[in-house]
C-alpha atoms as a PDB file:
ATOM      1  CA  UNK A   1     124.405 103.100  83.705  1.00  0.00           C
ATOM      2  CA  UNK A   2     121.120 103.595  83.850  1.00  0.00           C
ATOM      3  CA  UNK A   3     118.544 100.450  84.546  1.00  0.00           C
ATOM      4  CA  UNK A   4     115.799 100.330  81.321  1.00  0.00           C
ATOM      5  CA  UNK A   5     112.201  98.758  81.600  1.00  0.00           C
ATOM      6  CA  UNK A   6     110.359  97.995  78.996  1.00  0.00           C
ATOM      7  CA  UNK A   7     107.306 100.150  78.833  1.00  0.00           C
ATOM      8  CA  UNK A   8     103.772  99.052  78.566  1.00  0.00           C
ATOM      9  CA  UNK A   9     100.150 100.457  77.849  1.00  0.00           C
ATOM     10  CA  UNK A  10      97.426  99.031  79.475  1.00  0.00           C
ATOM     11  CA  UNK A  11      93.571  99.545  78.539  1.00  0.00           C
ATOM     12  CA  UNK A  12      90.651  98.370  80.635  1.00  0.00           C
ATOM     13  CA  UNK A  13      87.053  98.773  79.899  1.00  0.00           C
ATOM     14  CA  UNK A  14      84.085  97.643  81.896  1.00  0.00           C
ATOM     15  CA  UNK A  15      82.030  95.517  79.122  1.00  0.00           C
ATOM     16  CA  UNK A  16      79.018  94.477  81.434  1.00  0.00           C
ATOM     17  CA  UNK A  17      78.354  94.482  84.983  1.00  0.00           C
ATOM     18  CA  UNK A  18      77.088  91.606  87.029  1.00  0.00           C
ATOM     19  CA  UNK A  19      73.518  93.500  87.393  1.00  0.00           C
ATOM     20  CA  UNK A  20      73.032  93.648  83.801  1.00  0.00           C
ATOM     21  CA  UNK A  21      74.166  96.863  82.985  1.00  0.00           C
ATOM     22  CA  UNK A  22      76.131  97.952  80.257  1.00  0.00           C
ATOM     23  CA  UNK A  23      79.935  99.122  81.668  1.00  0.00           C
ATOM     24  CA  UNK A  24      80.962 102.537  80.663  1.00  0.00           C
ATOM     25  CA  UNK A  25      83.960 102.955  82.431  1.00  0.00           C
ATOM     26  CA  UNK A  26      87.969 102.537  81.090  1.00  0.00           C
ATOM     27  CA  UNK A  27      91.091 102.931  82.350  1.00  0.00           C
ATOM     28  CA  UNK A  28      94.211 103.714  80.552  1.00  0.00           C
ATOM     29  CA  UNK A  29      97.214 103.034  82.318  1.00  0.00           C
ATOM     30  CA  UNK A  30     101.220 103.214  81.034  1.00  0.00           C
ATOM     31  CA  UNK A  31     103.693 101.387  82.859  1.00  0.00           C
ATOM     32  CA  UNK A  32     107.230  99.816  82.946  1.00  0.00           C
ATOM     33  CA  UNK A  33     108.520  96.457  83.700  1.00  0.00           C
ATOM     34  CA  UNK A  34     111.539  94.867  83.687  1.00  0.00           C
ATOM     35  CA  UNK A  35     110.534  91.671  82.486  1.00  0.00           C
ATOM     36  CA  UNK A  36     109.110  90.901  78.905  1.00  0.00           C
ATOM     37  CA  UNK A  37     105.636  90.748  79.230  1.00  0.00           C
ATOM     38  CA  UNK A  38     104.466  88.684  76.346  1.00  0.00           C
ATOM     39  CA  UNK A  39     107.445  86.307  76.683  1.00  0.00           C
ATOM     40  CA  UNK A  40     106.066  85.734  80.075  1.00  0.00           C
ATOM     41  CA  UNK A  41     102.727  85.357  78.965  1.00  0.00           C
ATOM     42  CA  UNK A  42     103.684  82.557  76.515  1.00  0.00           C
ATOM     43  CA  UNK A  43     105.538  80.441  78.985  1.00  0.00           C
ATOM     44  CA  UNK A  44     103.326  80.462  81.808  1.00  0.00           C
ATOM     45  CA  UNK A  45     100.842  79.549  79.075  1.00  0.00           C
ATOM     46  CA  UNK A  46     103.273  76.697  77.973  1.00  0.00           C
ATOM     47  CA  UNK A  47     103.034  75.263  81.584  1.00  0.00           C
ATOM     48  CA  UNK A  48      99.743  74.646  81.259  1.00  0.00           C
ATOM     49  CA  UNK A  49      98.769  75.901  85.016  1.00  0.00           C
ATOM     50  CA  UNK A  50      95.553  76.657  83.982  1.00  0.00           C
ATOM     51  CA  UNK A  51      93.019  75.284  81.778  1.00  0.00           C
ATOM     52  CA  UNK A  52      93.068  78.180  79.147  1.00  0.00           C
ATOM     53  CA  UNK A  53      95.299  80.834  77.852  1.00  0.00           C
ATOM     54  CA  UNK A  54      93.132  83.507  79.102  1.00  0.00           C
ATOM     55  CA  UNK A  55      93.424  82.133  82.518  1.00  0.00           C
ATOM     56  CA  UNK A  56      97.353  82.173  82.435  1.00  0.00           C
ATOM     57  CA  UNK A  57      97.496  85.492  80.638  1.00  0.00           C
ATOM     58  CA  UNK A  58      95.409  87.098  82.971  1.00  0.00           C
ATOM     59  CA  UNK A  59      97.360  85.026  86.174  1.00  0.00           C
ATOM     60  CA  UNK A  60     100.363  86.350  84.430  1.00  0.00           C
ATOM     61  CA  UNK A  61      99.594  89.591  84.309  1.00  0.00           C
ATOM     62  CA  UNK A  62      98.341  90.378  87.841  1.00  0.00           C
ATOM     63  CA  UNK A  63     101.566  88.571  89.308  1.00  0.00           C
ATOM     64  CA  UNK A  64     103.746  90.897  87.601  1.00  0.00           C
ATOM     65  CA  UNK A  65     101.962  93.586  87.984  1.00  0.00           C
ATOM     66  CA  UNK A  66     102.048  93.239  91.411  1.00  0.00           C
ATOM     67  CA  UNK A  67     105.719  92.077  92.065  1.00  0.00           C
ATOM     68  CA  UNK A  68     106.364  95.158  90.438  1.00  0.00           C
ATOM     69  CA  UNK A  69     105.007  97.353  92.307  1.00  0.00           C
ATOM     70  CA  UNK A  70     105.914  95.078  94.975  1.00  0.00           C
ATOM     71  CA  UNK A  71     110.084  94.825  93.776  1.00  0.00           C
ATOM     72  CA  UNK A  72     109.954  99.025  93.247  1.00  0.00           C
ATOM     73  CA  UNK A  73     108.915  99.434  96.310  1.00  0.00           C
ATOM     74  CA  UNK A  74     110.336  96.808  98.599  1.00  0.00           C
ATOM     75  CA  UNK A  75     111.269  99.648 101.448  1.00  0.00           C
ATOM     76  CA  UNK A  76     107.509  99.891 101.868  1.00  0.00           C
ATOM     77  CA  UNK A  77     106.168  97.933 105.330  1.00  0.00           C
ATOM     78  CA  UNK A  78     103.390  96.931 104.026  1.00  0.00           C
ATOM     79  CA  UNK A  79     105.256  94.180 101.942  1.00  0.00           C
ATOM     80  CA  UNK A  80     107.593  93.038 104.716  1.00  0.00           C
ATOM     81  CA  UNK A  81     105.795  89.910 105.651  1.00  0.00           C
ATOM     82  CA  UNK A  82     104.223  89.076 101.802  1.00  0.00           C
ATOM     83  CA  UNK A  83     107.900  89.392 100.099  1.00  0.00           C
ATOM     84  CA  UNK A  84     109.661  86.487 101.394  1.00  0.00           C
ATOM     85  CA  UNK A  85     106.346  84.136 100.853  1.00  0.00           C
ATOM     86  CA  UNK A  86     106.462  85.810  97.466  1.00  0.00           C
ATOM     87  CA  UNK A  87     109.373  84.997  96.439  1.00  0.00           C
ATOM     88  CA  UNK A  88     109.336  81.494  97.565  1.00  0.00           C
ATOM     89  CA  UNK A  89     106.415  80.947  95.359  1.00  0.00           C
ATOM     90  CA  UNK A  90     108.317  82.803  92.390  1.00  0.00           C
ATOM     91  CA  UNK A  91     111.105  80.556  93.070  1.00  0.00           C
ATOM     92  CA  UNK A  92     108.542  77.407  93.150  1.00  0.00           C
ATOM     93  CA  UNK A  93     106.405  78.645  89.592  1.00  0.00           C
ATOM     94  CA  UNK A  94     109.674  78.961  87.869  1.00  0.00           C
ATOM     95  CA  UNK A  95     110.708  75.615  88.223  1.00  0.00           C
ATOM     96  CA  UNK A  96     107.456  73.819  87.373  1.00  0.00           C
END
């Protein structure tokens, strides 16, 4: 049996830069995960980690993103040393 994701769409657009300049650049990207995204999002917001949702959406986000990547590639040697300090602090987030 086949192993399903959910998929995602992600859009990113440059609003201002830090010289004062208006952004014009986006990025559109589609992606799968195997987790649930926005159920994530809600109870690492729940933990109150952080002082704001935003914070803990946008913490939320990168980690998974990168595990991810990270998990779908775990062959790759550039992860060898990260993964088992990575999982330690997955192991460590999920029980606060």
């Amino acid at each position: 049996m086949e192993k399903r994701n959910n998929a995602y769409q992600l859009e990113l657009k440059e609003v201002s830069l830090k010289n004062g300049d208006a952004g014009t650049k986006s990025l559109h990207l589609n992606f799968d995960n195997h987790d649930d995204l926005f159920n994530i999002f809600e109870v690492i917001s729940s933990k109150q980690i952080f002082d704001n949702k935003e914070t803990a959406t946008e913490f939320a986000l990168g980690l998974k993103l990168f595990t991810e990547v990270m998990l779908k590639n775990k062959e790759n040697p550039l992860f060898k040393d990260l993964r088992p300090a990575i999982l330690e602090f997955m192991k460590k987030l999920k029980s606060s």
